[in-house]
Protein backbone atom coordinates (compact mmCIF):
# COMPACT_ATOMS: atom_id res chain seq x y z
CA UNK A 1 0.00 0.00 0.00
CA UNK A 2 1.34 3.62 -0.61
CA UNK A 3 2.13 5.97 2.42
CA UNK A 4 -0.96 8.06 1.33
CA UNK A 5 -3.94 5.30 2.29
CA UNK A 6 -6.19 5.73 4.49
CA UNK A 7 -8.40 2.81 5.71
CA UNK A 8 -11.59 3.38 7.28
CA UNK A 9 -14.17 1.14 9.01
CA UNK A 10 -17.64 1.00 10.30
CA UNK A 11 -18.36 2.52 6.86
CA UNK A 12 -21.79 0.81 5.74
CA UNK A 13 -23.87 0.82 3.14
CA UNK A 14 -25.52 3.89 4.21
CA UNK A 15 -22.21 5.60 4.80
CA UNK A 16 -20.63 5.11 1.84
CA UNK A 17 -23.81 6.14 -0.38
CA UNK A 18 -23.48 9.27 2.07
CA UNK A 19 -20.01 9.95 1.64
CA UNK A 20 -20.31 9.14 -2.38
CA UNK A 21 -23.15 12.22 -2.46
CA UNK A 22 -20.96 14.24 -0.13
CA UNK A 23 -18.00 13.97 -2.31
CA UNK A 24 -20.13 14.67 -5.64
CA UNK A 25 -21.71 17.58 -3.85
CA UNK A 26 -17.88 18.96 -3.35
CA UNK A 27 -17.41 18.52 -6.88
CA UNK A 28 -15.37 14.94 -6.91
CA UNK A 29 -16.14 12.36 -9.37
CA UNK A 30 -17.04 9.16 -7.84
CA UNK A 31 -17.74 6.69 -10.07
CA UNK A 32 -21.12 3.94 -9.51
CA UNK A 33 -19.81 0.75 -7.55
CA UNK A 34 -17.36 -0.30 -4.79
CA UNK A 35 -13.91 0.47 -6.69
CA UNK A 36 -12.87 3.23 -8.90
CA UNK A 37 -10.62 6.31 -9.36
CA UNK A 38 -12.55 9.43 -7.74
CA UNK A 39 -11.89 12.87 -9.18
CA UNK A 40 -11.91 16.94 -8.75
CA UNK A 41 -10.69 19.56 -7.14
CA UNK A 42 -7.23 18.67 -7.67
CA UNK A 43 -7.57 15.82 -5.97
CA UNK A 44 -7.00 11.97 -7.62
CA UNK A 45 -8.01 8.95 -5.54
CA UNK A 46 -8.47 4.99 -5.85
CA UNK A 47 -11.11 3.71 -3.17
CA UNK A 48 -12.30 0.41 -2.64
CA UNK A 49 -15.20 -0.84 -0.25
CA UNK A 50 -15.69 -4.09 0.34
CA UNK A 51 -19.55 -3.68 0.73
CA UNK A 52 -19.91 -4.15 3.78
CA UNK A 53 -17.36 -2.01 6.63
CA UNK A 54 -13.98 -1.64 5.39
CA UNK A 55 -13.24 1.35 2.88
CA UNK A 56 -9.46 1.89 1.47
CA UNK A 57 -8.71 4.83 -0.40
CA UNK A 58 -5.28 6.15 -1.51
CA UNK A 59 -4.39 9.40 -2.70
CA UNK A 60 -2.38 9.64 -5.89
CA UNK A 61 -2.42 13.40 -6.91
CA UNK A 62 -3.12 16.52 -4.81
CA UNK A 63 -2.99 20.29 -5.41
CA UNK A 64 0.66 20.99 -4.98
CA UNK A 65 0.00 24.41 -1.95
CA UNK A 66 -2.18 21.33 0.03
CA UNK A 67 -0.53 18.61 1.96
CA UNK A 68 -1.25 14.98 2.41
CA UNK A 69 -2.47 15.50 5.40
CA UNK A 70 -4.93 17.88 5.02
CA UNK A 71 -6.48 16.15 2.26
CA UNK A 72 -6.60 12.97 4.06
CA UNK A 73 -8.19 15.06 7.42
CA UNK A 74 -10.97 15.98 4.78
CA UNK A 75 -11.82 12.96 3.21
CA UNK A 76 -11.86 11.61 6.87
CA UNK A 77 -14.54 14.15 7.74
CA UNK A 78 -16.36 12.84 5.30
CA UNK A 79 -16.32 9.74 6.55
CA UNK A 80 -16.76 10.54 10.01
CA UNK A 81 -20.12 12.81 8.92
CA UNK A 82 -21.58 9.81 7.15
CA UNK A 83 -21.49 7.86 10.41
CA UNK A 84 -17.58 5.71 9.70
CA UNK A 85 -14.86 6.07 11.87
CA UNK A 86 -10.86 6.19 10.44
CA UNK A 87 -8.68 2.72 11.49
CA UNK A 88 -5.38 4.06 10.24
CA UNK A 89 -3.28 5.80 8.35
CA UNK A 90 -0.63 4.16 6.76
């Protein structure tokens, strides 16, 4: 896995449909289905969810003025509004 993945859990079916919107909302592409490359704002991602908890994604590109970090602090908002919680950061 790459130093920027995140892996969340608790992230259900509900949750991820709620961070999908959330995301789209924020204008990121997120593509139908449990794997894909998600898009905007700068930002390039792979997620996977394994339909059921556990939700990997890993940042490949980023604006170059925004760190890791902060990007990986939003997308964990996300997740954290939509009812999942963050295992680890690797």
């Amino acid at each position: 896995m790459s130093d920027n993945t995140i892996t969340f859990r608790n992230v259900s079916p509900a949750s991820f449909k709620c961070m999908k919107k959330k995301l789209q909302t924020m204008g990121i592409f997120v593509p139908p289905g449990n794997k894909g490359k998600l898009s905007g704002q700068g930002v390039a991602a792979d997620f996977e969810w394994d339909g059921e908890s556990k939700l990997i994604i890993t940042i490949k590109k980023k604006p170059f003025i925004i760190s890791y970090e902060t990007v990986t602090w939003k997308m964990s908002e996300f997740v954290k509004e939509c009812q999942g919680s963050i295992e680890k950061i690797l």
